[in-house]
PDB file of N, CA and C in Angstrom:
ATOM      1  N   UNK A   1       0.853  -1.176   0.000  1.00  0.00           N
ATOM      2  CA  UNK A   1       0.000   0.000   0.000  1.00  0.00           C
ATOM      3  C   UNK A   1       0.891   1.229   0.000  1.00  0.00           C
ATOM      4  N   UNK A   2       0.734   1.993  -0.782  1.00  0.00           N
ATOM      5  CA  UNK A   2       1.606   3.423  -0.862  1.00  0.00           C
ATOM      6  C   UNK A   2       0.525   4.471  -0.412  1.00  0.00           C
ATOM      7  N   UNK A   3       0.691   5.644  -0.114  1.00  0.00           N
ATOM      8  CA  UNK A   3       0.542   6.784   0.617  1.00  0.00           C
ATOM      9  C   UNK A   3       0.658   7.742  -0.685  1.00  0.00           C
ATOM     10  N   UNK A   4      -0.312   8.496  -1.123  1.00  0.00           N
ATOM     11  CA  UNK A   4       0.362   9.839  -1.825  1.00  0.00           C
ATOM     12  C   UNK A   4       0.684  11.225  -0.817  1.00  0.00           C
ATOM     13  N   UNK A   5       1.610  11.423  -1.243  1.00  0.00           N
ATOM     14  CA  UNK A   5       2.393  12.964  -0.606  1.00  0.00           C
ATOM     15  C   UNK A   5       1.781  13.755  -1.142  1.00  0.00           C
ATOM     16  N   UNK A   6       1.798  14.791  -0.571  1.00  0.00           N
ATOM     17  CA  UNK A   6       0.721  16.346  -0.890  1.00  0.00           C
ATOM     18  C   UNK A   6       1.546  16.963  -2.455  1.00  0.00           C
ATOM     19  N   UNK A   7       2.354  16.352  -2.787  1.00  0.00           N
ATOM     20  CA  UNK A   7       2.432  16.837  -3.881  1.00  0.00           C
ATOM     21  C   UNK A   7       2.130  16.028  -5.260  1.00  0.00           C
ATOM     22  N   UNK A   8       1.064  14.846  -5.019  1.00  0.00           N
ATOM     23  CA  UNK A   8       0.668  14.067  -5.529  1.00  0.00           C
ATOM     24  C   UNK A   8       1.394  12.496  -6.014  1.00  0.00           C
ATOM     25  N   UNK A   9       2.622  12.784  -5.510  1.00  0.00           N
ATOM     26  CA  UNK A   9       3.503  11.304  -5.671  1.00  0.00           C
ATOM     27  C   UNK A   9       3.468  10.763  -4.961  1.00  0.00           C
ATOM     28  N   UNK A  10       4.026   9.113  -5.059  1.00  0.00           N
ATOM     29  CA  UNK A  10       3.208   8.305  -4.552  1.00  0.00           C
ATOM     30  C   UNK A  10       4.876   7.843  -3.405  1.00  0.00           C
ATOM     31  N   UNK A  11       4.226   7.323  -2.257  1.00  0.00           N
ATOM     32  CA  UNK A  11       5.505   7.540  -1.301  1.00  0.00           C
ATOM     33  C   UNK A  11       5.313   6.547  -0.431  1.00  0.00           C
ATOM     34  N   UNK A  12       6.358   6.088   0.714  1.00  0.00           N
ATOM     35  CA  UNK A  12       5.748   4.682   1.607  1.00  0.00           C
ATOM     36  C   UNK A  12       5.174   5.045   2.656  1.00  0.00           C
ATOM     37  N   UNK A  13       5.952   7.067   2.893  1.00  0.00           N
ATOM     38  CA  UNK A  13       5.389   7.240   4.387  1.00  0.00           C
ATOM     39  C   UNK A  13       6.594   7.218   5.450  1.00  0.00           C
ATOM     40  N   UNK A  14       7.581   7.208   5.044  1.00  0.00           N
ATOM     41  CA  UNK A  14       9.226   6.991   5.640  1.00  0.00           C
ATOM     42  C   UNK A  14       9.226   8.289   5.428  1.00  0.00           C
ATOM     43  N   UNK A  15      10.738   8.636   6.029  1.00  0.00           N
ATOM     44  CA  UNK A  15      11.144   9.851   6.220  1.00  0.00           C
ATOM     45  C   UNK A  15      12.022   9.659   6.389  1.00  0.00           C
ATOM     46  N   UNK A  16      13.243  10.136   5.956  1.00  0.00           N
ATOM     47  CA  UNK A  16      14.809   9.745   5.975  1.00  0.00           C
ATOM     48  C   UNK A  16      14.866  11.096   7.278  1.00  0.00           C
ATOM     49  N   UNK A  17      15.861  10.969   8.141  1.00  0.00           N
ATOM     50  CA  UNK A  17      16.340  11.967   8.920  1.00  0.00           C
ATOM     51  C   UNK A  17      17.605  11.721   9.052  1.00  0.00           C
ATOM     52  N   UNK A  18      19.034  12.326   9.181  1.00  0.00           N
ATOM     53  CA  UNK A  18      19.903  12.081   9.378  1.00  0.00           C
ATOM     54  C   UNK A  18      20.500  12.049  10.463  1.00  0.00           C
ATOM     55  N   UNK A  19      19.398  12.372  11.508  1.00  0.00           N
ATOM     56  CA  UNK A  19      19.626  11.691  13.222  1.00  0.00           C
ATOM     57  C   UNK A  19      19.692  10.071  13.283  1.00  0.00           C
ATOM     58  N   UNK A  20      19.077   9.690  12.879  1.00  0.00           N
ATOM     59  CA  UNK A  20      18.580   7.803  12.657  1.00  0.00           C
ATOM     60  C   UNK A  20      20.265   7.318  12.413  1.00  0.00           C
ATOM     61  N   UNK A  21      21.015   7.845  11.336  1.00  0.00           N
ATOM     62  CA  UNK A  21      22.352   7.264  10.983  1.00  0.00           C
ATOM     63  C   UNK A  21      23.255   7.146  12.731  1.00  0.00           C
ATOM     64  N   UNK A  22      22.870   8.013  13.357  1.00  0.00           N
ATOM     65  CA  UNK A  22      23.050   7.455  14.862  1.00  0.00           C
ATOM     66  C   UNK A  22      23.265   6.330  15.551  1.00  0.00           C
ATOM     67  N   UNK A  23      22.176   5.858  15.201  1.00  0.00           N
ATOM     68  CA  UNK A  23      21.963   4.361  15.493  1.00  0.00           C
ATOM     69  C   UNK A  23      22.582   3.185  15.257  1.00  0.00           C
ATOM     70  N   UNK A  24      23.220   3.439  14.136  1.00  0.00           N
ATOM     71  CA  UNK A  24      24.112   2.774  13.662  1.00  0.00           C
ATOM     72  C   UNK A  24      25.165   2.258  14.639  1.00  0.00           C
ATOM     73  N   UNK A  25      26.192   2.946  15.252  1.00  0.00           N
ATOM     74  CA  UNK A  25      26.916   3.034  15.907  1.00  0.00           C
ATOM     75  C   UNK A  25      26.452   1.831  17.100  1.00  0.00           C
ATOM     76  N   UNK A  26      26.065   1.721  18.035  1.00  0.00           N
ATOM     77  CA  UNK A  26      25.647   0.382  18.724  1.00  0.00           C
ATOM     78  C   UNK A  26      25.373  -1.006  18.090  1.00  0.00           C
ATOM     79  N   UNK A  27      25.036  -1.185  17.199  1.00  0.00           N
ATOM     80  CA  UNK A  27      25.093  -2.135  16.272  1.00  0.00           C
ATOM     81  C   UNK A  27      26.288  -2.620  16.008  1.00  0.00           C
ATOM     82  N   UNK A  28      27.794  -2.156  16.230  1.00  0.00           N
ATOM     83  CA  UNK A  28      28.946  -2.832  15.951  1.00  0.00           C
ATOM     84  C   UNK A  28      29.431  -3.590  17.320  1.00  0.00           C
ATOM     85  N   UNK A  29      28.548  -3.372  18.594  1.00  0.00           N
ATOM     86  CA  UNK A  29      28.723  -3.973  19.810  1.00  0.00           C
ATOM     87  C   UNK A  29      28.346  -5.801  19.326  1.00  0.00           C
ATOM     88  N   UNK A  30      27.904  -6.145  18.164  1.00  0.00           N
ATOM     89  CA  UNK A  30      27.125  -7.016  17.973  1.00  0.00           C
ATOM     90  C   UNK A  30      28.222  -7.825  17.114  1.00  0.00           C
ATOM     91  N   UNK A  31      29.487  -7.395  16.638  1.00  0.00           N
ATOM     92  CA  UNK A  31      30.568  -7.989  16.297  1.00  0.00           C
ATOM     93  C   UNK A  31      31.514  -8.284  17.035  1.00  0.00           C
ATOM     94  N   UNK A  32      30.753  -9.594  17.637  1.00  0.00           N
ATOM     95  CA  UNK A  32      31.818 -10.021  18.807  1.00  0.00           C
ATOM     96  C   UNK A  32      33.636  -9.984  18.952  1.00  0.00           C
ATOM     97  N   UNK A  33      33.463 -10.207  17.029  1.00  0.00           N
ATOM     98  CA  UNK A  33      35.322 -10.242  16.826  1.00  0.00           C
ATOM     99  C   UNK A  33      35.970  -9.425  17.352  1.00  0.00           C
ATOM    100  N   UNK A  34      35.183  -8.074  17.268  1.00  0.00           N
ATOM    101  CA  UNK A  34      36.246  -6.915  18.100  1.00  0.00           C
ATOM    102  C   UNK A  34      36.463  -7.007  19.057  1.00  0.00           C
ATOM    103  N   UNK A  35      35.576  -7.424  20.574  1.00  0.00           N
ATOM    104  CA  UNK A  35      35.752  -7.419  21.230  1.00  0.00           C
ATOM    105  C   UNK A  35      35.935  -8.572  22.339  1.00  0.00           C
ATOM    106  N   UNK A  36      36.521  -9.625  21.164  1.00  0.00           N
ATOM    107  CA  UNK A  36      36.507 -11.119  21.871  1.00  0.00           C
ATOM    108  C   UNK A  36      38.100 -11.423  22.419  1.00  0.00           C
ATOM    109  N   UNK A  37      38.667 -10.170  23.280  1.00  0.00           N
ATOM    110  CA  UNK A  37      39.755 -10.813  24.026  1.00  0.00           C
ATOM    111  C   UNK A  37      39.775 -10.557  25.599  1.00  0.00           C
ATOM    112  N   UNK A  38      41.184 -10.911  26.323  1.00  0.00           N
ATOM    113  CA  UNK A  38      41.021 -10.337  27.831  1.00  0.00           C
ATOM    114  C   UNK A  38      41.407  -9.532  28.012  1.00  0.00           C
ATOM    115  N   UNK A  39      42.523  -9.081  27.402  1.00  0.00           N
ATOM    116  CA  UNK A  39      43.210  -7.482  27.681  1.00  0.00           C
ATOM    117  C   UNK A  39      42.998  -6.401  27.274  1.00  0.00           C
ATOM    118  N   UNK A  40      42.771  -5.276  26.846  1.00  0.00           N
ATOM    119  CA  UNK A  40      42.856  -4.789  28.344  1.00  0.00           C
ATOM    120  C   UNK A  40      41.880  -4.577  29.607  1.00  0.00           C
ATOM    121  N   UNK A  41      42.706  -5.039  30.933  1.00  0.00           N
ATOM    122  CA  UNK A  41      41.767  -5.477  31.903  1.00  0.00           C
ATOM    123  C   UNK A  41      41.350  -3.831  32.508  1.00  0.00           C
ATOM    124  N   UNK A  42      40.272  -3.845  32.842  1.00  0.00           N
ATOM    125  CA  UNK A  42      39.693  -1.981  33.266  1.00  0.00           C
ATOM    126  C   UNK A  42      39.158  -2.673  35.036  1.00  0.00           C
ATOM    127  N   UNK A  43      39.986  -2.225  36.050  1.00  0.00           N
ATOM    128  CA  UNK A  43      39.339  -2.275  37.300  1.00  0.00           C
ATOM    129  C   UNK A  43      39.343  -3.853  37.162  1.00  0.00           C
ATOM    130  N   UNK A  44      39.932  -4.936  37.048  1.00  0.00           N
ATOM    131  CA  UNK A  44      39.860  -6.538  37.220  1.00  0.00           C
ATOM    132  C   UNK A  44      38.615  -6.878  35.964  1.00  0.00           C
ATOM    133  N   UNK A  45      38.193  -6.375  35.256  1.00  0.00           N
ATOM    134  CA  UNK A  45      37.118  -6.811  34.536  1.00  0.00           C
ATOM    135  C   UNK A  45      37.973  -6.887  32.706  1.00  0.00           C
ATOM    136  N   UNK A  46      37.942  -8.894  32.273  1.00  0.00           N
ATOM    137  CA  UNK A  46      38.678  -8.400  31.347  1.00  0.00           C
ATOM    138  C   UNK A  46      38.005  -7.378  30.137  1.00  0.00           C
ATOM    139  N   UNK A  47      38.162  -7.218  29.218  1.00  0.00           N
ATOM    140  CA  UNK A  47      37.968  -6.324  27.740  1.00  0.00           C
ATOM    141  C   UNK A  47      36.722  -6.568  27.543  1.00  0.00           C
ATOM    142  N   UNK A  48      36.570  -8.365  27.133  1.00  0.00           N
ATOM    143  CA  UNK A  48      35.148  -8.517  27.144  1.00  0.00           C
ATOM    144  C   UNK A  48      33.816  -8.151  27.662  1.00  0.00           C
ATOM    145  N   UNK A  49      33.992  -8.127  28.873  1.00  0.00           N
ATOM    146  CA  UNK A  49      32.790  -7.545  29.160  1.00  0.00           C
ATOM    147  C   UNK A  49      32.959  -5.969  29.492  1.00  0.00           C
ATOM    148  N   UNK A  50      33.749  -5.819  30.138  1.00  0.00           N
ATOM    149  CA  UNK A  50      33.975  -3.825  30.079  1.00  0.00           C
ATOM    150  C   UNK A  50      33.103  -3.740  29.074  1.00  0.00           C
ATOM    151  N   UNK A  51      33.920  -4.044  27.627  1.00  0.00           N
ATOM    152  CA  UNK A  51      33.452  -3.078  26.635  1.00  0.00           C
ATOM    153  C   UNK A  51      32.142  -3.449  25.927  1.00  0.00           C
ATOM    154  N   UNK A  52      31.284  -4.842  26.707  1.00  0.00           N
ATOM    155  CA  UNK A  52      29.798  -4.610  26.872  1.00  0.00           C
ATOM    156  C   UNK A  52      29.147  -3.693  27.181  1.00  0.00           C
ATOM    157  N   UNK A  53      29.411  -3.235  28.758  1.00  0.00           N
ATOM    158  CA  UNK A  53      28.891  -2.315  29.053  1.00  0.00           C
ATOM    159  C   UNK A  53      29.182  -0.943  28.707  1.00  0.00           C
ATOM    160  N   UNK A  54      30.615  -0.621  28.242  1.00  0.00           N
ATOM    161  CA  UNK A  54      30.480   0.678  27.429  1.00  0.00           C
ATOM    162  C   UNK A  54      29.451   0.596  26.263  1.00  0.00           C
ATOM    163  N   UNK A  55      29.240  -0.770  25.454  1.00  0.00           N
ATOM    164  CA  UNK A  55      28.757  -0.455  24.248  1.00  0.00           C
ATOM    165  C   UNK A  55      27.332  -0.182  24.712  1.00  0.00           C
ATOM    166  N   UNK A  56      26.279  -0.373  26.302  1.00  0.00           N
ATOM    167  CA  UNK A  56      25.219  -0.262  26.476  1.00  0.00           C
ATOM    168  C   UNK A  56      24.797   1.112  26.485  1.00  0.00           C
ATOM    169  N   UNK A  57      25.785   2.151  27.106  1.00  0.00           N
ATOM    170  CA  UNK A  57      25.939   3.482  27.511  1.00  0.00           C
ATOM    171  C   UNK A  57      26.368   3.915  26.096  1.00  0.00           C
ATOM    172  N   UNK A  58      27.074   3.537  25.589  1.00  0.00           N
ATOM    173  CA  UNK A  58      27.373   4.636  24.142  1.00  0.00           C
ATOM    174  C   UNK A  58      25.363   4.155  23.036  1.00  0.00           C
ATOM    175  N   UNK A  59      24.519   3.054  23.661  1.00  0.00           N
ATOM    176  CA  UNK A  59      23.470   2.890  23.261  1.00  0.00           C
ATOM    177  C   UNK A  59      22.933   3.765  23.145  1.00  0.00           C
ATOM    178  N   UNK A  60      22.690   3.631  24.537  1.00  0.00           N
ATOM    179  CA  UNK A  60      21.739   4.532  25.309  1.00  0.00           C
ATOM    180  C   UNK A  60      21.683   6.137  24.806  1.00  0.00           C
ATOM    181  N   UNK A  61      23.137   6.455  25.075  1.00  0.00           N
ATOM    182  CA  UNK A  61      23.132   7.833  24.975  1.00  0.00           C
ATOM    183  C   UNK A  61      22.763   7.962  23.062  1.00  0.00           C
ATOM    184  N   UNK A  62      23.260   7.390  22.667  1.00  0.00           N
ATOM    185  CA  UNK A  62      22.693   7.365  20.746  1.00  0.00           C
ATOM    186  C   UNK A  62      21.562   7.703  20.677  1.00  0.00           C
ATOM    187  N   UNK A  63      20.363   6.288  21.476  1.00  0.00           N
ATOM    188  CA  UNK A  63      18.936   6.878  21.370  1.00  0.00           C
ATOM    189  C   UNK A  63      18.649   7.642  21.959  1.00  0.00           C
ATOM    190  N   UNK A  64      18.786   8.385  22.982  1.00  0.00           N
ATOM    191  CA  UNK A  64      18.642   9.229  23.300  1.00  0.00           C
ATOM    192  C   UNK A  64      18.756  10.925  22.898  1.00  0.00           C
ATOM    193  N   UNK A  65      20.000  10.813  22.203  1.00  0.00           N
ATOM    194  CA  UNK A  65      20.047  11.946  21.366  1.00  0.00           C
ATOM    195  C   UNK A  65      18.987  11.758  19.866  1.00  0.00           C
ATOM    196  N   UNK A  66      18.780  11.050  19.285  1.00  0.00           N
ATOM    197  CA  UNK A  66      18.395  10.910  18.396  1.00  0.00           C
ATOM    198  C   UNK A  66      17.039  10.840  18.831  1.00  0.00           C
ATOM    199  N   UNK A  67      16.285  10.725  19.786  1.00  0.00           N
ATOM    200  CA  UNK A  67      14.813  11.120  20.397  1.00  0.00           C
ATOM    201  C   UNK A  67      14.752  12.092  20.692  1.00  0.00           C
ATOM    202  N   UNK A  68      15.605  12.775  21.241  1.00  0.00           N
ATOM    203  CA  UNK A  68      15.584  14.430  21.707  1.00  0.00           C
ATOM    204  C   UNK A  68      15.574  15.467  20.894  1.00  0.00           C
ATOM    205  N   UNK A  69      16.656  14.945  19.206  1.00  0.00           N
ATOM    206  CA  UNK A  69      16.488  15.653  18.069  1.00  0.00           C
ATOM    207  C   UNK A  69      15.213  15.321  17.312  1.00  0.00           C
ATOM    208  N   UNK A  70      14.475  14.347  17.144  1.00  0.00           N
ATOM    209  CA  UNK A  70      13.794  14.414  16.464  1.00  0.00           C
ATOM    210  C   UNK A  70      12.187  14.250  16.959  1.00  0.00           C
ATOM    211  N   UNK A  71      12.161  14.542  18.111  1.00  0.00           N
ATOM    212  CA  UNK A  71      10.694  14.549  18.829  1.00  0.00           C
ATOM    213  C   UNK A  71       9.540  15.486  18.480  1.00  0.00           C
ATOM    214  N   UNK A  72      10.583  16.437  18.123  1.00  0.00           N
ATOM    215  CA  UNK A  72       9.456  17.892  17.885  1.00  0.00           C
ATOM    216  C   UNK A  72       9.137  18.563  15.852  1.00  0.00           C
ATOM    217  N   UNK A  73       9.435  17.241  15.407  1.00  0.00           N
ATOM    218  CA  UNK A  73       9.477  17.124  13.948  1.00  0.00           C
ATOM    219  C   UNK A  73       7.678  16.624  13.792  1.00  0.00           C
ATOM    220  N   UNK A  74       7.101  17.080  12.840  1.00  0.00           N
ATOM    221  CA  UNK A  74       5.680  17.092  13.225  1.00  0.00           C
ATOM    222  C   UNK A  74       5.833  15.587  12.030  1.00  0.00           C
ATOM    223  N   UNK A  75       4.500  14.878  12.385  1.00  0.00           N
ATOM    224  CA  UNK A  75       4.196  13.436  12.303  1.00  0.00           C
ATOM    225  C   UNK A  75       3.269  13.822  10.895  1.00  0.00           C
ATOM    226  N   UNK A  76       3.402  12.582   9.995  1.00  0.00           N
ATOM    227  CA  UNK A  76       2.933  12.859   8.436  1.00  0.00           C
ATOM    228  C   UNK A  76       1.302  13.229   8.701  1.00  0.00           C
ATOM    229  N   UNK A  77       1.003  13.785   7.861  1.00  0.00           N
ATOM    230  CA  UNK A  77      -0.600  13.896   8.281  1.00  0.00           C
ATOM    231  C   UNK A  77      -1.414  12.939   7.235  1.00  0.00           C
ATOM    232  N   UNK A  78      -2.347  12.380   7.272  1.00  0.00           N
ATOM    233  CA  UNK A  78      -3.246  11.706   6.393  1.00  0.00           C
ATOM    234  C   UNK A  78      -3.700  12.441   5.121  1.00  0.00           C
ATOM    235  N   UNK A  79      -3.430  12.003   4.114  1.00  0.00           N
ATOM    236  CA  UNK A  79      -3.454  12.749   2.595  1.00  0.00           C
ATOM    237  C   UNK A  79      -5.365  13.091   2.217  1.00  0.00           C
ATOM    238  N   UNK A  80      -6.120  11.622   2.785  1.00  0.00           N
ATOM    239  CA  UNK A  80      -7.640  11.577   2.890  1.00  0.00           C
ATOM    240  C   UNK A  80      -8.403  11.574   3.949  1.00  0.00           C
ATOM    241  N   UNK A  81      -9.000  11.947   4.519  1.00  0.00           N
ATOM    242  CA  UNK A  81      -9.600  12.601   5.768  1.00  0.00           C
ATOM    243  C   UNK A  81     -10.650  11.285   5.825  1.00  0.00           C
ATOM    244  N   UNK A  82     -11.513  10.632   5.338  1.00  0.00           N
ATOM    245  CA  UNK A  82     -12.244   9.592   4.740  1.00  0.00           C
ATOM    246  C   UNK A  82     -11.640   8.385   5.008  1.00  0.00           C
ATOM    247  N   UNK A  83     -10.448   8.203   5.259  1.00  0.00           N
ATOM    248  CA  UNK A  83      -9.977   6.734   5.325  1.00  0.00           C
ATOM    249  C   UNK A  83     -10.096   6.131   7.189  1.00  0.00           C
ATOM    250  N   UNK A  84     -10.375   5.217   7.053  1.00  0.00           N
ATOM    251  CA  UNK A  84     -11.121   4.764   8.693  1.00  0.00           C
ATOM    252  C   UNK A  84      -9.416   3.648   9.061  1.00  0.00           C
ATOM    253  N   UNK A  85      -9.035   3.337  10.256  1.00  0.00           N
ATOM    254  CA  UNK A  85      -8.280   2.658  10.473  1.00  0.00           C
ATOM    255  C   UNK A  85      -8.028   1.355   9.833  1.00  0.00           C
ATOM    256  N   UNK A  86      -9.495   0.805   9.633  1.00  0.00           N
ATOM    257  CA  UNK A  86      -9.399  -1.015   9.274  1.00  0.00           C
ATOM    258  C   UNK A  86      -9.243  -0.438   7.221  1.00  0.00           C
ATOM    259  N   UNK A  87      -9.214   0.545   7.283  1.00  0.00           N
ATOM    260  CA  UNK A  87      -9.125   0.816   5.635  1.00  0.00           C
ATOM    261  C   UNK A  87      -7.603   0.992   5.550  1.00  0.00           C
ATOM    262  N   UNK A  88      -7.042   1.140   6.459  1.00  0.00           N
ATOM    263  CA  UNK A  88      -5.377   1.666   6.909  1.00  0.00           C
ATOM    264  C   UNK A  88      -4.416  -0.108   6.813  1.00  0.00           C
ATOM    265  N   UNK A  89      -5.270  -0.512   7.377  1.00  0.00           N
ATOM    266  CA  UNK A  89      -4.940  -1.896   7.504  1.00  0.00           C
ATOM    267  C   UNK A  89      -4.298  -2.946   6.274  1.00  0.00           C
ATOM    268  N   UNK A  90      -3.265  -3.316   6.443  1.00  0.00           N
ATOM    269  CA  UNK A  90      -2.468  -3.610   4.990  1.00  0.00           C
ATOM    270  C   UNK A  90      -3.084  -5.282   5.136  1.00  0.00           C
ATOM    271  N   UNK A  91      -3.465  -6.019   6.406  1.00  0.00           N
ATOM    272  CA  UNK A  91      -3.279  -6.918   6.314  1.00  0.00           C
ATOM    273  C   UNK A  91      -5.402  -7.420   6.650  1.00  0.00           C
ATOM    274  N   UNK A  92      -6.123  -6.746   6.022  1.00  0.00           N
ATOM    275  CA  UNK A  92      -7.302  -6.690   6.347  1.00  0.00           C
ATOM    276  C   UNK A  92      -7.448  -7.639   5.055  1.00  0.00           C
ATOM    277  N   UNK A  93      -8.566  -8.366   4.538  1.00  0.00           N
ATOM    278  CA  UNK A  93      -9.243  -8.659   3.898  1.00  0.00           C
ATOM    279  C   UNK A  93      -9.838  -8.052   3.104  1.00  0.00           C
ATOM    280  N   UNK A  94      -9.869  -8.032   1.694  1.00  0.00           N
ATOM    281  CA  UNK A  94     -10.910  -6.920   1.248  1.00  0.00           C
ATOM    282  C   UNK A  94     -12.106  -8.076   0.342  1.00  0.00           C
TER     283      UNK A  94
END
């Protein structure tokens, strides 16, 4: 189901923002290779897990900025005033 945009083309309803590329960044916590040794040890804790928990906090703070920038960006509006929710519905029956 596509969406037309107020300028009559036809669109999915996405919105690229270049806060989102943010996100990215926590996602490399998920390549264990980098961070699959013991040294260096931080406070008796080897590499491995330290730099778990840095990668939770460098998360955190990502979404967080990236909610704070883009909270007050106004939300798409409905192109037809006429369309009811179960008409919204991609996975309804017709």
């Amino acid at each position: 189901m596509s969406t037309a945009s107020p300028d009559g083309k036809a669109g999915s309803g996405l919105r690229f923002r270049a806060w989102n590329l943010l996100l990215i960044i926590p996602l490399f916590t998920l390549i264990t290779a980098i961070y699959n040794k013991h040294d260096p040890t931080f406070i008796g804790m080897p590499f491995f897990y330290w730099f778990q928990f840095v990668g939770i906090i460098v998360g955190v703070i990502c979404t967080s900025v990236v909610y704070l920038m883009t909270k007050d960006e106004p939300n798409p509006v409905a192109t037809d005033p006429g369309l009811d929710v179960d008409d919204l519905d991609e996975g309804a029956a017709r």
